[in-house]
Protein backbone atom coordinates (compact mmCIF):
# COMPACT_ATOMS: atom_id res chain seq x y z
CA UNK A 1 12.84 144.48 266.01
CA UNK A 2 14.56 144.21 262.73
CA UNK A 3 16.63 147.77 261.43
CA UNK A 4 17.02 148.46 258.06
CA UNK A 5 20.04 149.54 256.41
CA UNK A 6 20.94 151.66 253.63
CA UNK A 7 24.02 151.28 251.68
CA UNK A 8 25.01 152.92 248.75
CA UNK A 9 28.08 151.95 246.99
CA UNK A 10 29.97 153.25 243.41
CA UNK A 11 32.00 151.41 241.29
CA UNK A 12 34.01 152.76 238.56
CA UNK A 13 35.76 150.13 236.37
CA UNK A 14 37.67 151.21 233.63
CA UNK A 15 39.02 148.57 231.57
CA UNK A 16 41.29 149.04 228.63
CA UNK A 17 42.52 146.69 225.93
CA UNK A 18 45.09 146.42 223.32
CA UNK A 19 45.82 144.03 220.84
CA UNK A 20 48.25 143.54 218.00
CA UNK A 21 47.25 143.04 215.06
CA UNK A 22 49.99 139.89 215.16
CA UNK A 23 47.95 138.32 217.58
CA UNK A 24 45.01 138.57 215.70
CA UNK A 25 46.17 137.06 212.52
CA UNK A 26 45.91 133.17 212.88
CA UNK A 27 47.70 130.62 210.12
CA UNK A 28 44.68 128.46 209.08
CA UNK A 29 47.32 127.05 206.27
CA UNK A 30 49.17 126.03 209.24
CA UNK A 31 46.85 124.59 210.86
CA UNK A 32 44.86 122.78 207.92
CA UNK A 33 48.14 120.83 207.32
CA UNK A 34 48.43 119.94 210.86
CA UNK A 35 44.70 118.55 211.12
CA UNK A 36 45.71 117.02 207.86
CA UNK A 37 48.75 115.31 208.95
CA UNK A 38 47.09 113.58 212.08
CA UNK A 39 44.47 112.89 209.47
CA UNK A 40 46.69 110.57 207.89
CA UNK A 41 49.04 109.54 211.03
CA UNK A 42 45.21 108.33 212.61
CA UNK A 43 44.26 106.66 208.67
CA UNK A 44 47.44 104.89 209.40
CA UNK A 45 46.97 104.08 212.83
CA UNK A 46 43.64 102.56 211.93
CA UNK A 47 44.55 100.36 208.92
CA UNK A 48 47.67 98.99 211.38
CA UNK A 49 45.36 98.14 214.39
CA UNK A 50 43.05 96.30 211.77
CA UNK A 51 45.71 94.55 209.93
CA UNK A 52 46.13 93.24 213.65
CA UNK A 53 42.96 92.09 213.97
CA UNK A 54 43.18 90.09 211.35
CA UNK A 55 45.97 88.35 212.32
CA UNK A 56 45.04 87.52 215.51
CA UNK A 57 41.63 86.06 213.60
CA UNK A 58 44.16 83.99 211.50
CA UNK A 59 46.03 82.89 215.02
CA UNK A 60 43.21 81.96 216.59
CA UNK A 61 41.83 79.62 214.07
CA UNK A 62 45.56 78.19 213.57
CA UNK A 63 46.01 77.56 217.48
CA UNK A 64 43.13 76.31 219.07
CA UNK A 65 44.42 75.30 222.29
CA UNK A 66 45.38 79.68 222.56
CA UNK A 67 41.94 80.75 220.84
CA UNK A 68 40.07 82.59 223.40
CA UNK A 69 43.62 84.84 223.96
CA UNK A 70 43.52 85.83 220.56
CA UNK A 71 40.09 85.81 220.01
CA UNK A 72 40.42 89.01 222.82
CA UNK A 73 42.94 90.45 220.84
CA UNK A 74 41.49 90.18 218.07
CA UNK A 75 38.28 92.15 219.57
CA UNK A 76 40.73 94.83 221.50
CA UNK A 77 42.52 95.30 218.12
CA UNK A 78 39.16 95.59 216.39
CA UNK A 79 37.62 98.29 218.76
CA UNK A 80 41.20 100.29 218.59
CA UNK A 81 41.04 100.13 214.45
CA UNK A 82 37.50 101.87 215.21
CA UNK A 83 38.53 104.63 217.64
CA UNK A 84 41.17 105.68 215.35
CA UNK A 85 39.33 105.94 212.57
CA UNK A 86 36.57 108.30 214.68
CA UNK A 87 39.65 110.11 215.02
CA UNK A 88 40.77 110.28 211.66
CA UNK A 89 37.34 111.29 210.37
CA UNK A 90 37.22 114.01 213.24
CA UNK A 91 40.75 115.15 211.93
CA UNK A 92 38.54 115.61 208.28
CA UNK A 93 36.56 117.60 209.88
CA UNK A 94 38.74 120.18 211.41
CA UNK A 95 40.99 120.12 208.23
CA UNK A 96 37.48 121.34 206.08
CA UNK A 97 36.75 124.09 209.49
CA UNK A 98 39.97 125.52 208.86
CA UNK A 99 40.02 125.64 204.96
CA UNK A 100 36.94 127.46 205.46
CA UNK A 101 37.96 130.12 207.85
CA UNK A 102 40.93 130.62 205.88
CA UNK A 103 39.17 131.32 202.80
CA UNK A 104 36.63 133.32 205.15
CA UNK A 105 39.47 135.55 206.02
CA UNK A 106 40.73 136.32 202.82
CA UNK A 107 37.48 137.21 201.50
């Protein structure tokens, strides 16, 4: 035969917290320019890995015997020029999310 049992427990929690009002202040500016710097460091990055691409396009049709190896750099080169530039236009994005809580904050 099965017993039951009665328990009967108390918890007191009492939880207390402090912050500075240093802590709370965060430098959008700051980071705006950041997201705006790897904005342009990705732009870069992207216009590089195409400029790649197309010489590797120019390679391949100059050496035929070495055409399929630069046909696949030219394709890696291609799909890295891409990637970056998702990058860069995340880096937009994140740039605009921070100009907006900044102005947020000061209103």
């Amino acid at each position: 035969m099965a017993e039951e049992v009665k328990v009967e427990v108390e918890v007191e929690v009492d939880v207390k917290v402090e912050v500075e009002a240093e802590e709370e202040m965060h430098d959008y500016a700051k980071e705006r320019k950041h997201h705006k710097h790897l904005q342009q460091l990705t732009g870069l990055g992207a216009m590089a890995a195409g400029a790649y691409a197309l010489h590797e396009k120019h390679k391949a049709k100059k050496d035929p015997e070495n055409a399929h190896k630069h046909k696949v750099k030219e394709h890696i080169a291609a799909v890295v020029a891409v990637g970056v530039g998702g990058i860069a236009f995340h880096e937009g994005h994140e740039k605009k999310d921070a100009k907006k809580k900044s102005k947020e904050c000061t209103s």
